[in-house]
Protein backbone atom coordinates (compact mmCIF):
# COMPACT_ATOMS: atom_id res chain seq x y z
CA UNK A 1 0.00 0.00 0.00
CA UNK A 2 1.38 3.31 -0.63
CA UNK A 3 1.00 6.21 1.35
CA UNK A 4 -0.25 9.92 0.29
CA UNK A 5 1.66 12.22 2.15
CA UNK A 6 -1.33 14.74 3.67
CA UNK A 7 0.18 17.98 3.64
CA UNK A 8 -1.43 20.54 6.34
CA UNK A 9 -1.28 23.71 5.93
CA UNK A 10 0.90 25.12 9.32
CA UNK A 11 1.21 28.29 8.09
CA UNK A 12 -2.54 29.23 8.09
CA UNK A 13 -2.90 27.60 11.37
CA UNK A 14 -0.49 29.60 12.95
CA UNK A 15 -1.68 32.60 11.12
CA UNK A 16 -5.16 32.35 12.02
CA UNK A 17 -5.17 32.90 16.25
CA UNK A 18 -2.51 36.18 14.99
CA UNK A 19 -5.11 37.26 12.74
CA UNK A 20 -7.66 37.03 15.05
CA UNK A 21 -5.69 38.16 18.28
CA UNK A 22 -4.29 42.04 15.83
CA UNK A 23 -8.16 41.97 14.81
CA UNK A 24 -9.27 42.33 18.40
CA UNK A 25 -7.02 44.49 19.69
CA UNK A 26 -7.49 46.55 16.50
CA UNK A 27 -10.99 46.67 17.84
CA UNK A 28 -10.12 47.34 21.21
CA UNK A 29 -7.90 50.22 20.02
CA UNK A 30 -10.81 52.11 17.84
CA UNK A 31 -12.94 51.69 20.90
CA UNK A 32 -9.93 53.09 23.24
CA UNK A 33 -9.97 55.93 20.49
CA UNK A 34 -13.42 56.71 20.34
CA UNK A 35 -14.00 56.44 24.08
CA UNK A 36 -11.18 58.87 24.14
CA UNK A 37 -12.22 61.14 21.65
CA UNK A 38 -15.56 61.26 23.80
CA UNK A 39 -14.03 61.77 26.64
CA UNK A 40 -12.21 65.00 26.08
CA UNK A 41 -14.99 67.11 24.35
CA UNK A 42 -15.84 69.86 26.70
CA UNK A 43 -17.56 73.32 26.34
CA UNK A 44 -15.67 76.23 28.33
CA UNK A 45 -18.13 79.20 29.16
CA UNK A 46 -16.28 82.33 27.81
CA UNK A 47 -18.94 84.28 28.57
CA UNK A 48 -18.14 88.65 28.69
CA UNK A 49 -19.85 91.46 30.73
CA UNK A 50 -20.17 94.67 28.82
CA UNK A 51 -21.20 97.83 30.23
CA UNK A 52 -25.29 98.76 28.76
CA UNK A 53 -26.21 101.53 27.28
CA UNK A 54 -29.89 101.64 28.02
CA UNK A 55 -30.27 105.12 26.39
CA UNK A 56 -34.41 105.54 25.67
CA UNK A 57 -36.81 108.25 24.81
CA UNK A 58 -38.85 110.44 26.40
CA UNK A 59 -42.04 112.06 25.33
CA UNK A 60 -44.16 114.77 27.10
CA UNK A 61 -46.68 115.91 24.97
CA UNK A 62 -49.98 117.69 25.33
CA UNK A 63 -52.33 115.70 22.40
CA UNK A 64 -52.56 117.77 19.17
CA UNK A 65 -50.42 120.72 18.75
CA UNK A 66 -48.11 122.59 21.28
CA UNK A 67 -46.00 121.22 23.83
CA UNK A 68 -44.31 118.18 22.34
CA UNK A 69 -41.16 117.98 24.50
CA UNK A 70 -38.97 115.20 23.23
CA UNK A 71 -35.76 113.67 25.27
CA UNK A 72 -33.03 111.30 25.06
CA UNK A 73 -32.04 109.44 28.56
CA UNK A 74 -29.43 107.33 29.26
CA UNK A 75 -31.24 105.89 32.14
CA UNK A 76 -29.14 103.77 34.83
CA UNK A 77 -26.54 104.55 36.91
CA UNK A 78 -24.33 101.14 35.78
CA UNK A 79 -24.22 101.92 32.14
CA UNK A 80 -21.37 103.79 30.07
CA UNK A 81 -21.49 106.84 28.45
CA UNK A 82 -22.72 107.28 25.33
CA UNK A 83 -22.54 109.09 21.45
CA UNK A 84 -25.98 109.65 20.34
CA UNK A 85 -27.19 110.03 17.25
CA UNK A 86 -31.04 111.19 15.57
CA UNK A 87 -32.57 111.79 13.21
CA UNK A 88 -36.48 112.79 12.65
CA UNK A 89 -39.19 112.50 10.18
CA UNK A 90 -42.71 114.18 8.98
CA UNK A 91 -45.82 113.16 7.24
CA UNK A 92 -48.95 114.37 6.52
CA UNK A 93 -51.97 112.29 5.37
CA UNK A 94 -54.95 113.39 3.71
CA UNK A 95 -57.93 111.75 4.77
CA UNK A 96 -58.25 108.96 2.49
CA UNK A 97 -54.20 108.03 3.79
CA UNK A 98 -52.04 109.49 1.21
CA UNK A 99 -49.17 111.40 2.14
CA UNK A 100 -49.25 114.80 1.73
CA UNK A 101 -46.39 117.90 0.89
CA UNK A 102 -45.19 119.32 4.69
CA UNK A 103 -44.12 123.05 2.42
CA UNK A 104 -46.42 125.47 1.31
CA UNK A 105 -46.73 127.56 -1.61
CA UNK A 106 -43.59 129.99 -0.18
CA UNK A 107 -41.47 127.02 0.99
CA UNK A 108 -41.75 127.11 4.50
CA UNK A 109 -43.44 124.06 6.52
CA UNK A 110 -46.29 124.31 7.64
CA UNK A 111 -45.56 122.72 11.12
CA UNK A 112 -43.22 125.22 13.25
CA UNK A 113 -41.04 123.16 15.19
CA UNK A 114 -39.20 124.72 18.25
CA UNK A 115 -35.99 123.17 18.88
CA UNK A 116 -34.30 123.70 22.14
CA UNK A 117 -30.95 125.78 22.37
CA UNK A 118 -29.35 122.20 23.21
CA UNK A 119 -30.45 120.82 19.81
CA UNK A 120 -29.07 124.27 18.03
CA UNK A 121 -26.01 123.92 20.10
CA UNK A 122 -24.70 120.85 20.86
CA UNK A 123 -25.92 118.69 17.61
CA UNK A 124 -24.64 118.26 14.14
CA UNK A 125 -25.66 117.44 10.78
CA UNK A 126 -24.02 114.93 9.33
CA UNK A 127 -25.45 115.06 6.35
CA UNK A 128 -26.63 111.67 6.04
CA UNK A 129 -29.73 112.36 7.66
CA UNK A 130 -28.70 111.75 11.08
CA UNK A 131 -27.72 114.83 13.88
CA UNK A 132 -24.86 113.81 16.02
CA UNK A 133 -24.40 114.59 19.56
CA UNK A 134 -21.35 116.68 20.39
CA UNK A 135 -21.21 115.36 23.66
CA UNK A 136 -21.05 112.20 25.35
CA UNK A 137 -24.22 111.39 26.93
CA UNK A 138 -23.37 109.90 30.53
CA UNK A 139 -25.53 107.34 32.51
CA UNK A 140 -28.30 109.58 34.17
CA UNK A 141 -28.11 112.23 31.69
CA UNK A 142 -30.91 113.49 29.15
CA UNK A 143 -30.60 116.21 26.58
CA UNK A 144 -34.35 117.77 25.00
CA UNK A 145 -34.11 118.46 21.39
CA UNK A 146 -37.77 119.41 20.84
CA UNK A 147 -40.28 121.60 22.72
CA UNK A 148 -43.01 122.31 20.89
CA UNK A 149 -44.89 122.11 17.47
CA UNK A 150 -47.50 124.49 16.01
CA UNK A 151 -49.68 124.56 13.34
CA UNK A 152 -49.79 127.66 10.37
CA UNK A 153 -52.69 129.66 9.57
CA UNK A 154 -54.36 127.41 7.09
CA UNK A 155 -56.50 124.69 7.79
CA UNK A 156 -55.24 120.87 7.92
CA UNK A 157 -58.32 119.22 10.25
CA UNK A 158 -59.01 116.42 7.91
CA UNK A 159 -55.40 115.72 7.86
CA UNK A 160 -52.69 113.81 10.38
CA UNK A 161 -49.61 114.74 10.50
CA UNK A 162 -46.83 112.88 12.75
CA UNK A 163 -43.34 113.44 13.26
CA UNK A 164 -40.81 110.83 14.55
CA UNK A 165 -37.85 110.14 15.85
CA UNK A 166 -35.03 107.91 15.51
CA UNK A 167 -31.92 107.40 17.80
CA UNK A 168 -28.80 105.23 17.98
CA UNK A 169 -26.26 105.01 20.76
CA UNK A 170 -23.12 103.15 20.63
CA UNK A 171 -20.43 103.53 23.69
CA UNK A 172 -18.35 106.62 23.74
CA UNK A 173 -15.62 105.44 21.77
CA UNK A 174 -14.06 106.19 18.39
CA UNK A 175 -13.46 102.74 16.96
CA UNK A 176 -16.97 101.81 18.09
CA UNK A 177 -18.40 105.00 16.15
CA UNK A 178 -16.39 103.99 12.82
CA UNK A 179 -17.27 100.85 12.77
CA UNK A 180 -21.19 100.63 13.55
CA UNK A 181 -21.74 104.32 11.71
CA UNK A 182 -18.81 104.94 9.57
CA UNK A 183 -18.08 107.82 10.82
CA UNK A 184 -14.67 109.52 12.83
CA UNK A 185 -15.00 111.24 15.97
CA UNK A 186 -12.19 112.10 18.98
CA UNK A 187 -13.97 111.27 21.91
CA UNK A 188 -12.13 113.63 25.23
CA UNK A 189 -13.36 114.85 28.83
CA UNK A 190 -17.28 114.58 27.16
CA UNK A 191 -16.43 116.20 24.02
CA UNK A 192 -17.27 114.64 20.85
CA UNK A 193 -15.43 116.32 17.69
CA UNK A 194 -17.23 114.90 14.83
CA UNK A 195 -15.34 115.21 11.27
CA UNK A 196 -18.03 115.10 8.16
C-alpha cells in the first residue's frame, strides 16, 4: 500500500489565532480611540460682561399741537457713556391716507417746530440724515431736542400729521463710532469732535 503524504497547511494555522488576536485588539484600540475622543470634548463658558447703554426716549406731549417735548435718557446709573445720534421724520396724510407735501406755496413748513438751544447747540448734521451729539451722553443724563410744534394759519383738520424720531447710541468710543456708523470722531473729557 502506498501512502499519500497529507500535507497541512501550518502556516494558516499559525496565522489564524494572529489574525484574530491584531483583529481584536485593532478593535479594542478604535474603541480606546473613540472612548477617548468622547471623553475630552468639553464646552468652556467664555462668557463677557459689557457695560449697557440703556439710552431711551422720552415724550411729554400735550395731544394735538403745542408742547411736544422730546428727550433722550441714558437711564441707569451702571451703564457707560454714550454718542448719540437722531434723526427725525414728517408726514402728513390726507384723509383717504395718502401722504401729503409738509411746504407750502412759499417754501416754508407748515408745522413750526421749536428746537431747544441744546439741539441748536450741541448737535450736528451729518449730512446723512442723522444729527450727532457733540457730547457724550453719561448714565443719568438726558438732553431735549424738541419743545413744541404748532400749526400755520391754514386749515389741515381732515389731515394727520406725525413726526418721529429715531436714535442710535453706541459707547463713547471712536473705533466703536467707525465701525457701527462709519463715521470719525475724537472722543475727550465729554467732548465729541465729529469730522463730516
Amino acid at each position: 500500500m502506498k501512502r499519500i503524504k497529507q500535507k497541512t497547511n501550518k502556516k494558516f494555522l499559525f496565522a489564524t489565532p494572529v489574525v484574530a488576536a491584531l483583529l481584536i485588539a485593532i478593535a479594542c484600540g478604535a474603541g480606546f480611540v473613540v472612548y477617548a475622543v468622547s471623553r475630552n470634548t468639553s464646552v468652556i463658558d467664555n462668557s463677557v460682561r459689557v457695560s449697557s447703554n440703556g439710552v431711551r426716549i422720552i415724550e411729554d406731549s400735550d395731544p394735538g399741537f403745542g408742547k411736544k417735548e422730546i428727550s433722550f435718557y441714558n437711564d441707569d446709573a451702571s451703564n457707560t457713556p454714550v454718542l448719540l445720534r437722531i434723526s427725525y421724520s414728517e408726514t402728513w396724510q390726507d384723509g383717504d391716507g395718502q401722504a401729503i407735501s409738509n411746504t407750502v406755496s412759499n417754501g416754508s413748513n407748515v408745522v413750526t417746530k421749536t428746537w431747544t438751544q441744546a439741539f441748536v447747540d450741541d448737535f450736528e448734521s451729518g449730512n446723512d440724515g442723522w444729527y450727532y451729539y457733540k457730547k457724550t451722553l453719561n448714565p443719568l443724563q438726558q438732553v431735549q431736542v424738541l419743545s413744541a410744534i404748532a400749526l400755520g394759519n391754514q386749515d389741515y383738520s381732515i389731515y394727520d400729521y406725525d413726526i418721529s424720531f429715531r436714535f442710535e447710541a453706541v459707547q463713547a468710543d471712536a473705533a466703536a463710532a467707525s465701525a457701527l456708523w462709519g463715521k470719525t470722531v475724537t472722543v475727550e473729557n465729554g467732548v465729541a469732535t465729529w469730522q463730516f
